[in-house]
Protein backbone atom coordinates (compact mmCIF):
# COMPACT_ATOMS: atom_id res chain seq x y z
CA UNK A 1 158.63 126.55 110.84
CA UNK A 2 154.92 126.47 111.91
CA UNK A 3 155.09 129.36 114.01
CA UNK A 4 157.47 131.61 112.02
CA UNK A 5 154.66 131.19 109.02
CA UNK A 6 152.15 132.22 111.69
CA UNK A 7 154.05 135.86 111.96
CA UNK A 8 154.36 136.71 108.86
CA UNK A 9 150.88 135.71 107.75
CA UNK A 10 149.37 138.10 110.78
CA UNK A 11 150.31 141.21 109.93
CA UNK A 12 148.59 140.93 106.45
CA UNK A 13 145.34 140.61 108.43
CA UNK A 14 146.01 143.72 110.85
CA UNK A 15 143.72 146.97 109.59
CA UNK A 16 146.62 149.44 109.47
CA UNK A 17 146.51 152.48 107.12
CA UNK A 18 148.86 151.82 104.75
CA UNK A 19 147.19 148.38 103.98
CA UNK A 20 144.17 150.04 103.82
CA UNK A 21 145.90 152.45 101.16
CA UNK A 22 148.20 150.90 99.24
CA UNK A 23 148.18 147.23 99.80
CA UNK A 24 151.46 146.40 98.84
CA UNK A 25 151.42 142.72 99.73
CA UNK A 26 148.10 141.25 98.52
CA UNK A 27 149.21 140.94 94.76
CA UNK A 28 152.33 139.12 95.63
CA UNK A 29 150.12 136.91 97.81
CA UNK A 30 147.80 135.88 94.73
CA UNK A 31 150.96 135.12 92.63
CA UNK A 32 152.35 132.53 95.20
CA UNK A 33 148.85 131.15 94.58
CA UNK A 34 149.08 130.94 91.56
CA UNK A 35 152.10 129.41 91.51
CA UNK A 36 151.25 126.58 93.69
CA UNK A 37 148.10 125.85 91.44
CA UNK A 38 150.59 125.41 88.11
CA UNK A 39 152.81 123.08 89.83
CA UNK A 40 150.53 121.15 90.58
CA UNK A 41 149.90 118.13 87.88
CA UNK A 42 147.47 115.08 87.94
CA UNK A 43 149.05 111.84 86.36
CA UNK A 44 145.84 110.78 84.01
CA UNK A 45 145.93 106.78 83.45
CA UNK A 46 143.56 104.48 81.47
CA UNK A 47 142.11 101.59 83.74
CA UNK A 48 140.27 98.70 82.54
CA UNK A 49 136.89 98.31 84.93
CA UNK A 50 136.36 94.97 86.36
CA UNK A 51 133.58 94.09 88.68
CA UNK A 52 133.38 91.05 90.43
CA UNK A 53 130.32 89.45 91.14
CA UNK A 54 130.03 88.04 95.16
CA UNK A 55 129.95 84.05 95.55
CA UNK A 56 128.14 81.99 97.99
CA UNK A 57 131.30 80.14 99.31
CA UNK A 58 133.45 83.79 99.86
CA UNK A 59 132.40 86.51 102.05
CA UNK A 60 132.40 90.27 100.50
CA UNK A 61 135.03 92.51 102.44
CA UNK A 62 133.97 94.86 105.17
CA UNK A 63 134.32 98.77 105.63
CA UNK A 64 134.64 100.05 109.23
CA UNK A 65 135.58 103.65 110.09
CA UNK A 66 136.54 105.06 113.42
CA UNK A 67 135.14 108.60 114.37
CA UNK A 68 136.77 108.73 117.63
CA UNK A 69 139.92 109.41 115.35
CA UNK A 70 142.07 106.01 116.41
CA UNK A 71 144.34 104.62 113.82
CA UNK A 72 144.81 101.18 113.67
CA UNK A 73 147.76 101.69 111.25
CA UNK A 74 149.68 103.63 114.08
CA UNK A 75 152.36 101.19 115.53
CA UNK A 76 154.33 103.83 117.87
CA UNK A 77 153.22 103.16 120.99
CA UNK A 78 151.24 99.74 120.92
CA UNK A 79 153.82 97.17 119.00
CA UNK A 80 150.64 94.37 118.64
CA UNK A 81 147.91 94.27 115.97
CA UNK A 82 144.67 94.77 116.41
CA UNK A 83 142.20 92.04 117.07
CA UNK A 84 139.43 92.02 114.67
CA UNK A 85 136.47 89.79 115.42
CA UNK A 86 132.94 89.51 113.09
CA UNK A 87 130.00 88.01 114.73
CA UNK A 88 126.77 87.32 113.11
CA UNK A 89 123.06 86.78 114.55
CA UNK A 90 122.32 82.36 114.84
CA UNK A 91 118.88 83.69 113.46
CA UNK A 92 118.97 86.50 111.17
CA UNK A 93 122.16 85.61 109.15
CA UNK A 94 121.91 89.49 107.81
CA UNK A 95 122.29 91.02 110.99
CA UNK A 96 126.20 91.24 111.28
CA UNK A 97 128.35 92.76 114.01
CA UNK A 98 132.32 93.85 113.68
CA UNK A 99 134.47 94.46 117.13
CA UNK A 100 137.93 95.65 116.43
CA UNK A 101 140.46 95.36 119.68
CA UNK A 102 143.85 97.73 119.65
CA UNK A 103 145.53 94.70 122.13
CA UNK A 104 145.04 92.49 124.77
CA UNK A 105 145.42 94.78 127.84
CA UNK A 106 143.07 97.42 126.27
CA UNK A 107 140.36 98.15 127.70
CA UNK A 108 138.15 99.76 124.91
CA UNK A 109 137.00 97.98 122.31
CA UNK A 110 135.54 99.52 119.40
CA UNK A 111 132.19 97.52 117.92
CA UNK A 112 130.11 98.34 114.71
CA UNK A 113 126.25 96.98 113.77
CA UNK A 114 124.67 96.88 110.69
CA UNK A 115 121.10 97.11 112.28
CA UNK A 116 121.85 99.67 114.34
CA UNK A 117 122.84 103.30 114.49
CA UNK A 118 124.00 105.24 111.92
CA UNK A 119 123.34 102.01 109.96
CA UNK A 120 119.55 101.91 110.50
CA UNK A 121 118.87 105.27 108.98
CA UNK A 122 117.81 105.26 105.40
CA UNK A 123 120.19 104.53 102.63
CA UNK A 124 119.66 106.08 99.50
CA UNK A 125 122.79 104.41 97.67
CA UNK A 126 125.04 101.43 97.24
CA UNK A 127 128.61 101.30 98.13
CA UNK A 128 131.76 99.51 96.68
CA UNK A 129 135.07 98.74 97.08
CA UNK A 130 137.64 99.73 94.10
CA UNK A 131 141.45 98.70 94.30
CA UNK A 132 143.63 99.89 91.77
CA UNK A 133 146.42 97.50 90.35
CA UNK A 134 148.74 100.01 88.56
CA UNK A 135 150.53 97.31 87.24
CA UNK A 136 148.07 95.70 84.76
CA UNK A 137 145.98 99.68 85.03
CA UNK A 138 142.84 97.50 86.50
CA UNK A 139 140.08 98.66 88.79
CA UNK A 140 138.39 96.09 90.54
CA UNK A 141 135.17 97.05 92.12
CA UNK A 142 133.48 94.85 94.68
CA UNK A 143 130.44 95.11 96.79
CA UNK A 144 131.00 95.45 100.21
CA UNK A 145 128.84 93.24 103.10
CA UNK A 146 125.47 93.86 103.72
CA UNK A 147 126.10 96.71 101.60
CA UNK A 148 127.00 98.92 104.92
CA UNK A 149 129.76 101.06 106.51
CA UNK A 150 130.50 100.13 110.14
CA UNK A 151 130.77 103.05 112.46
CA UNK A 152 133.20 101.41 115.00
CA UNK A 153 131.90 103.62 118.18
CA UNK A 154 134.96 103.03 121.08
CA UNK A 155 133.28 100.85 124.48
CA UNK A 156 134.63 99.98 127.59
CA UNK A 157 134.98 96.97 129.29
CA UNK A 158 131.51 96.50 131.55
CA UNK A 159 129.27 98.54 129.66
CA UNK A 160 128.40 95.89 127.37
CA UNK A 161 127.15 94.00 130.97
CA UNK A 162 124.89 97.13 132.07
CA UNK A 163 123.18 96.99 128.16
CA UNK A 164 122.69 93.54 128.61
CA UNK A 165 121.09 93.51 132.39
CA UNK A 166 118.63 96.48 130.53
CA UNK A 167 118.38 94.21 127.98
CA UNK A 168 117.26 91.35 130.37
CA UNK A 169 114.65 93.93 132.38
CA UNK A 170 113.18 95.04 129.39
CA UNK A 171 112.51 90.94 128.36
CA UNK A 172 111.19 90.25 132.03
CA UNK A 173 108.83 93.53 131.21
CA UNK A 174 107.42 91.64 128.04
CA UNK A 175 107.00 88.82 129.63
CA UNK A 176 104.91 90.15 132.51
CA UNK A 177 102.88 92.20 130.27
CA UNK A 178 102.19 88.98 128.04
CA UNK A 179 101.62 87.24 131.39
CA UNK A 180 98.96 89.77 132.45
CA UNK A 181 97.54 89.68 128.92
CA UNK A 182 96.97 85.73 129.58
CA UNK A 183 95.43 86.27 132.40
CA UNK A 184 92.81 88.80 130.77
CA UNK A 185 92.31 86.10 128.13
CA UNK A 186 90.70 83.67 130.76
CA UNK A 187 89.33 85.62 133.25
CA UNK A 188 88.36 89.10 131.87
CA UNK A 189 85.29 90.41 129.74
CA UNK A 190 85.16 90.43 126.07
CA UNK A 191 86.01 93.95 126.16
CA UNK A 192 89.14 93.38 128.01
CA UNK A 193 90.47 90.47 125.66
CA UNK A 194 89.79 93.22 122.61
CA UNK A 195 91.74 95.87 123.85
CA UNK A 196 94.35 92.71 124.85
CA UNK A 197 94.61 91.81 121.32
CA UNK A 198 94.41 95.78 120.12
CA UNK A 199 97.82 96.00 122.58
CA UNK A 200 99.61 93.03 121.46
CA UNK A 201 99.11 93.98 117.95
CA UNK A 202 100.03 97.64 118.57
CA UNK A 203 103.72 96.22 120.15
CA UNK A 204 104.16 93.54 117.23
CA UNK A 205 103.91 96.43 114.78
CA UNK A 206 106.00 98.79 116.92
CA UNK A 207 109.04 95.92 116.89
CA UNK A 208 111.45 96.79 114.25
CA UNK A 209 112.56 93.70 113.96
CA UNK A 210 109.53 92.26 113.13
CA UNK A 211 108.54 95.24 110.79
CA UNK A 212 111.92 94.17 108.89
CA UNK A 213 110.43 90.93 108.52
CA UNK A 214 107.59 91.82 107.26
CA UNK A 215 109.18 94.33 104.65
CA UNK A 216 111.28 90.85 103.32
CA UNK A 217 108.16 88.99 103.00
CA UNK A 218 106.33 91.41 101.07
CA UNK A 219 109.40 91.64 98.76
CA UNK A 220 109.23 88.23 98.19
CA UNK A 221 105.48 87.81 97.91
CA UNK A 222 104.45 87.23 93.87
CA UNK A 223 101.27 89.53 92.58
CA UNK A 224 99.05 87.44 90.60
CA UNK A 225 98.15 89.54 88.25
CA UNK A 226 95.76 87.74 86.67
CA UNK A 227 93.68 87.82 89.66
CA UNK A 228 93.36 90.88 90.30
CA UNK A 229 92.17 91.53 86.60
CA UNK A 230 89.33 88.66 86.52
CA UNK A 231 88.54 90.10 89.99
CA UNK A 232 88.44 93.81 88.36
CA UNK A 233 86.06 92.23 85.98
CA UNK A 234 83.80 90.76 87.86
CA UNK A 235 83.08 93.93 89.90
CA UNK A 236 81.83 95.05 86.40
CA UNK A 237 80.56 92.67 85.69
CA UNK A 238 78.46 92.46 89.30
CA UNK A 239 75.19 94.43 88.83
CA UNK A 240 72.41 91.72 87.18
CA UNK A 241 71.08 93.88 84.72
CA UNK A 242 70.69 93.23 80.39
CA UNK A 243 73.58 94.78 78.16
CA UNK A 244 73.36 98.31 78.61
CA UNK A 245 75.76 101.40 77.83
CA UNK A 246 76.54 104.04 80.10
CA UNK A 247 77.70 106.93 77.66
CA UNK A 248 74.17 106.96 76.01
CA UNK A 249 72.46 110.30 76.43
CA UNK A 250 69.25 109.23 75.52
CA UNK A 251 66.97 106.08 77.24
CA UNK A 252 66.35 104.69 73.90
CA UNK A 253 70.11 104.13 73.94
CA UNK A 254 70.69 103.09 77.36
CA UNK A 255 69.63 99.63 77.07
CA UNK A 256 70.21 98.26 73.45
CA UNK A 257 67.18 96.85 72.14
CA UNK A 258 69.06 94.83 69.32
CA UNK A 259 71.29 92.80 72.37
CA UNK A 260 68.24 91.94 74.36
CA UNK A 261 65.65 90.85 71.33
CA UNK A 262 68.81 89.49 68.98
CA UNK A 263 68.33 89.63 65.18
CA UNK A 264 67.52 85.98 64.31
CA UNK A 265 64.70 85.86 66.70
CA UNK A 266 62.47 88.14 65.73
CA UNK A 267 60.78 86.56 63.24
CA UNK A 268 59.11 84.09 65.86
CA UNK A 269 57.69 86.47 67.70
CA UNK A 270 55.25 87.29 65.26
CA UNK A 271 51.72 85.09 67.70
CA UNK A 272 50.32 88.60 68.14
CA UNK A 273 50.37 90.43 64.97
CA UNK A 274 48.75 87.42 63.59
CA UNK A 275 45.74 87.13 66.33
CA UNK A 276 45.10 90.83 65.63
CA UNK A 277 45.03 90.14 61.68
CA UNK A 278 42.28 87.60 62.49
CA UNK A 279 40.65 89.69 64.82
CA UNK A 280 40.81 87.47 67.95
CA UNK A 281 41.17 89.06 71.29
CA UNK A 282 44.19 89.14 73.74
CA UNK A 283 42.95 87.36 76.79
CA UNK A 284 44.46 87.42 80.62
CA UNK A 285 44.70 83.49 80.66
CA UNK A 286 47.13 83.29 77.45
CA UNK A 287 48.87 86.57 77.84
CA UNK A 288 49.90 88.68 80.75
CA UNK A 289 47.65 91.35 82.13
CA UNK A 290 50.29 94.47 81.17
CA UNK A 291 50.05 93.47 77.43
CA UNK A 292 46.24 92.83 77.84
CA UNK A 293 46.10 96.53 79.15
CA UNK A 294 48.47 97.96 76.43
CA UNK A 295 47.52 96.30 73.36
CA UNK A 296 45.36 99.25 72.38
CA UNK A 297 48.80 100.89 71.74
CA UNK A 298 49.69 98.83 68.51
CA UNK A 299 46.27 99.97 67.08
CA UNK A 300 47.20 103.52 67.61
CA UNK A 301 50.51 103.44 66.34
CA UNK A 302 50.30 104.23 62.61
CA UNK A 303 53.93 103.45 61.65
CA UNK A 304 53.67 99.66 60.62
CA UNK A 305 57.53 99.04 61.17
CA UNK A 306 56.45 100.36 64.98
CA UNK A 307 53.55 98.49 64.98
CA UNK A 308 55.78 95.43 64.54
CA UNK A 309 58.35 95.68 66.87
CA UNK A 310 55.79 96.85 69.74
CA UNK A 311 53.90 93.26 69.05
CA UNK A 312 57.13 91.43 69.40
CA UNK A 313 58.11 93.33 72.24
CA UNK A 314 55.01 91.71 73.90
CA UNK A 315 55.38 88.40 72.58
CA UNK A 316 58.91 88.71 74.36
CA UNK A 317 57.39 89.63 77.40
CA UNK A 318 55.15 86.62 77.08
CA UNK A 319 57.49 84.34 76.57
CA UNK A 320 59.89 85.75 79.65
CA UNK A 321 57.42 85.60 82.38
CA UNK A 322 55.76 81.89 80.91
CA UNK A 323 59.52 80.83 81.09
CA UNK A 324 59.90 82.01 84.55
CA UNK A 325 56.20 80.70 85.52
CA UNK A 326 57.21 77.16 84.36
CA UNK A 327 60.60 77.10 86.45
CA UNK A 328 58.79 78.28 89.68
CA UNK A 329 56.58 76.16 92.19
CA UNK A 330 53.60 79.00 92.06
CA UNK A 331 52.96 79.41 88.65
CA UNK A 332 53.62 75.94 87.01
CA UNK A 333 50.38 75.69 86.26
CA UNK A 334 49.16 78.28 84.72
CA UNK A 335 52.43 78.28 82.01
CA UNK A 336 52.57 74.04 81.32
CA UNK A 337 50.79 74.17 78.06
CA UNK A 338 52.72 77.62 76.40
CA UNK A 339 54.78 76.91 74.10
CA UNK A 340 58.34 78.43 73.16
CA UNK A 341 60.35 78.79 70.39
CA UNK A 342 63.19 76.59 69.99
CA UNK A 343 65.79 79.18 69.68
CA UNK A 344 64.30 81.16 72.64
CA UNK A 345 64.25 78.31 75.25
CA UNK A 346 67.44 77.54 74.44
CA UNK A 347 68.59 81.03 75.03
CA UNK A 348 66.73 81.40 78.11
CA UNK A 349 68.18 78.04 79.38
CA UNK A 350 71.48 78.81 78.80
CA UNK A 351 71.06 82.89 80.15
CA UNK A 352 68.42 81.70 83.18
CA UNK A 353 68.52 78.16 83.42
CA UNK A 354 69.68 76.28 86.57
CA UNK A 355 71.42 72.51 85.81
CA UNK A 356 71.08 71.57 89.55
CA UNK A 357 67.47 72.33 89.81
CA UNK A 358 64.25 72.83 88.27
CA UNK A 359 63.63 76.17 89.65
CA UNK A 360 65.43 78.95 88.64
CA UNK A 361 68.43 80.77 91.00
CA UNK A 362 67.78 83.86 92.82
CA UNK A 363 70.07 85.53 90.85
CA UNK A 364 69.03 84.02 87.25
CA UNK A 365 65.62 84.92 88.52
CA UNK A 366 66.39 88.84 89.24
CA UNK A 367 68.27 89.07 86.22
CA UNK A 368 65.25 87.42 84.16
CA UNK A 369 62.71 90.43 86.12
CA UNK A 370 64.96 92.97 84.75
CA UNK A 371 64.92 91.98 81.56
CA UNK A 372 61.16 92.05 81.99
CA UNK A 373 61.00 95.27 83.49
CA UNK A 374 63.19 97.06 80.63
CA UNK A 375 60.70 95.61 77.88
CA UNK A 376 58.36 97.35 79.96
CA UNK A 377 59.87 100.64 80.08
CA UNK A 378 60.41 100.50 76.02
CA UNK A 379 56.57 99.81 75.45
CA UNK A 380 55.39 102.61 77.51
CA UNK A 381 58.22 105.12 76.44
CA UNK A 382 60.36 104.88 79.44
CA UNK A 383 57.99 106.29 82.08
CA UNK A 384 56.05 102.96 83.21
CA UNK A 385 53.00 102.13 85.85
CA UNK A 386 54.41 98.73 87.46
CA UNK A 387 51.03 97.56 89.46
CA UNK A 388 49.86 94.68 86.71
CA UNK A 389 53.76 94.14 85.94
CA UNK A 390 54.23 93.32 89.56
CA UNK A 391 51.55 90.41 89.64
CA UNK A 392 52.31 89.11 86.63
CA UNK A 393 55.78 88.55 88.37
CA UNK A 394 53.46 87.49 91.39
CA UNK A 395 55.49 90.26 93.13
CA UNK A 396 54.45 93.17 95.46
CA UNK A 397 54.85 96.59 93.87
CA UNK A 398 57.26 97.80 96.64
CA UNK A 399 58.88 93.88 95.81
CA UNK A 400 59.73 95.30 91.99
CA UNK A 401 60.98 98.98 93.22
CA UNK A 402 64.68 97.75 94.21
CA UNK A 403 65.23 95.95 90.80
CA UNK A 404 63.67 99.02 88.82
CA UNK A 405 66.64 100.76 91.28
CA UNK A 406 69.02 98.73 90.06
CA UNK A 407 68.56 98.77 86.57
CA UNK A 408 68.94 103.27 87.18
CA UNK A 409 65.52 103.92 87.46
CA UNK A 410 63.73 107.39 89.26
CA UNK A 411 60.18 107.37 90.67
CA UNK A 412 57.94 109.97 90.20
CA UNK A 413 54.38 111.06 91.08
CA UNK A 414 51.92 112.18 88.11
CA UNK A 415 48.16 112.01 89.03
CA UNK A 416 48.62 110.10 92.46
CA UNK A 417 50.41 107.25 90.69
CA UNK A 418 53.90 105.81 90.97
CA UNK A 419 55.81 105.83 87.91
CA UNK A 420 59.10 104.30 87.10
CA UNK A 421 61.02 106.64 84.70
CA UNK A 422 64.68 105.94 83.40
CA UNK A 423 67.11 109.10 83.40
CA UNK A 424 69.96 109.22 80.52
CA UNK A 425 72.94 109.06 81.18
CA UNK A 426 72.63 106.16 83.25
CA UNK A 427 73.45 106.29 87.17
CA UNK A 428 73.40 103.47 89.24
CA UNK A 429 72.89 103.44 93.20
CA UNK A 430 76.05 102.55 94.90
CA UNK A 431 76.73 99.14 96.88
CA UNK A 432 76.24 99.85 100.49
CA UNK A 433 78.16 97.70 102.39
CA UNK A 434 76.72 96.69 106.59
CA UNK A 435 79.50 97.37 109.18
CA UNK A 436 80.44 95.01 111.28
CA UNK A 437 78.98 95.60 114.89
């Protein structure tokens, strides 16, 4: 019947000239077309959908397919059943192998991995297994193992023996090179156990199987959150300067004067304003030598509000650098008879203080020069000459020039001096970090 439908379907195809013309037989064609399509009707049924969930104690069915085009189902010429045979991996329980025999005498076998082959390649969905009872109109959908498709390639009988001997070469290749990598351990240079380690490291992340166990160990490793946020923080949180905001476009602004000299306290800083009412001078041995040099400023200042705050400011200073004098082995003497405020010494204890030791922390003790050093900058309008600053720290001037750096400072050179001046908007100089030689 085949080949009698083969003749009279050719010469339809054949360019002759009354096709070309007329074409007598096409429409006739499309009509038995059409009339296969219309006879054609799809039985429509309403199924419930039931999924069932795998189980520890039950396995989940398997899917093999055979490309080579054998069919199991085929009884004709081979009367037994196939052997089907699932081994799995004594170590890595997900690695799963299926071998399906036609009979005993055969001589191919046809074997499917999960880890290998078509099955390694990516996998961008998840497959299933529906069987529909027409009966009760159920589907029920289960997941398949290891959520793969077996491609059951054919093999014959010795092959597996030849993969295996390659198999056993390639180990005995390891092991020498590990053996040789021993041996540069003990008795080569430094150099040579680096590049040993740089090789072994290289093949450990070239293993797949090892990359796959590192992929499920990420998976299962928890984030602490929390962690990384306080650690996020304290990055911020890192450079010891005072409070200070860096949208302010102005250096009046950049370092709030209200959250360094606090609301409630100035009203005790009032020693100065009241010598100067009495007319007593501002001596070197009970007040630093930059507010003996600068004191003339409060006389010139004709705004009394200014006036005020510029004498606090150096009663501030005063108080900062007799605080830091008393908690240091050098200048002990010289600040054991000043005497704070109450509700300054407790704020410097609890900002400066140390509880282990008398003497304060290096980095209480940078943060306490910074606050120093931005009083400074205030008094002489941002733009400050740091040589009596500097002793009064009993610093060096090049000593002072990394924490004037770090608060955002420039230098520049008016009249052959140094001067400290502080840019708005604030930039800071980036952490450079030493590499490792």
């Amino acid at each position: 019947m085949g080949k009698k439908h083969k003749k009279d379907t050719e010469p339809d195809h054949l360019p002759t000239e009354e096709n070309d013309v007329v074409m007598p037989e096409q429409p006739s064609k499309k009509k038995h077309k059409t009339k296969k399509t219309h006879n054609r009707q799809e039985e429509k049924i309403e199924v419930q959908i039931q999924t069932i969930k795998p189980k520890p104690d039950k396995s989940l069915p398997l899917i093999g397919y055979f490309p080579s085009g054998y069919d199991p189902d085929n009884h004709q010429r081979v009367e037994e059943q196939p052997t089907i045979k699932l081994f799995k991996h004594v170590q890595r329980h997900n690695r799963l192998e299926l071998s399906v025999t036609p009979s005993q005498s055969s001589m191919v076998k046809f074997v499917g991995m999960n880890y290998k082959g078509e099955s390694a390649a990516p996998q961008m969905c998840s497959y299933a297994l529906g069987v529909l009872d027409k009966k009760t109109n159920t589907l029920k959908i289960v997941q398949i193992e290891a959520n793969k498709i077996f491609r059951l390639e054919p093999r014959i009988e010795g092959q597996d023996e030849a993969e295996e001997e390659v198999a056993s070469k390639k180990v005995e290749n390891e092991e020498t090179v590990e053996e040789d990598s021993k041996l540069k351990f003990t008795f080569s240079t430094k150099k040579a156990q680096q590049s040993a380690r740089k090789e072994k490291a290289l093949r450990a992340y070239r293993d797949p199987a090892a990359q796959e166990d590192l992929n499920d160990k990420m998976a299962e490793a928890v984030v602490n959150t929390e962690d990384i946020e306080i650690s996020a923080q304290a990055s911020i949180t890192a450079r010891n300067i005072p409070p200070h905001d860096m949208s302010a476009t102005i250096p009046q602004q950049a370092y709030p004067l209200e959250k360094i000299i606090l609301k409630g306290e100035w009203r005790y800083l009032s020693d100065i304003t009241k010598l100067l009412q009495e007319g007593k001078a501002i001596n070197t041995p009970s007040y630093p030598q930059f507010v003996c040099n600068r004191i003339h400023k409060i006389e010139e200042v004709k705004d009394e509000e200014v006036k005020e705050s510029l004498s606090c400011i150096f009663s501030y200073i005063n108080h900062l650098i007799k605080f830091k004098d008393k908690n240091s082995m050098d200048g002990y003497s010289s600040a054991k008879n000043h005497k704070l405020p109450n509700i300054l010494t407790q704020k410097f204890n609890d900002m400066f203080g140390n509880t282990e030791s008398k003497r304060l922390a290096d980095d209480k003790r940078s943060l306490l020069i910074s606050y120093v050093l931005v009083l400074t900058l205030f008094v002489d309008d941002f733009k400050t000459e740091f040589s009596d600053i500097a002793k009064d720290l009993r610093m060096t001037a090049g000593a002072l020039r990394p924490h004037f750096e770090a608060l955002g400072c420039k230098f520049v050179r008016e009249n052959n001096i140094t001067l400290a001046a502080l840019p708005a908007p604030l930039k800071f100089p980036e952490i450079r970090r030493r590499r490792r030689r």
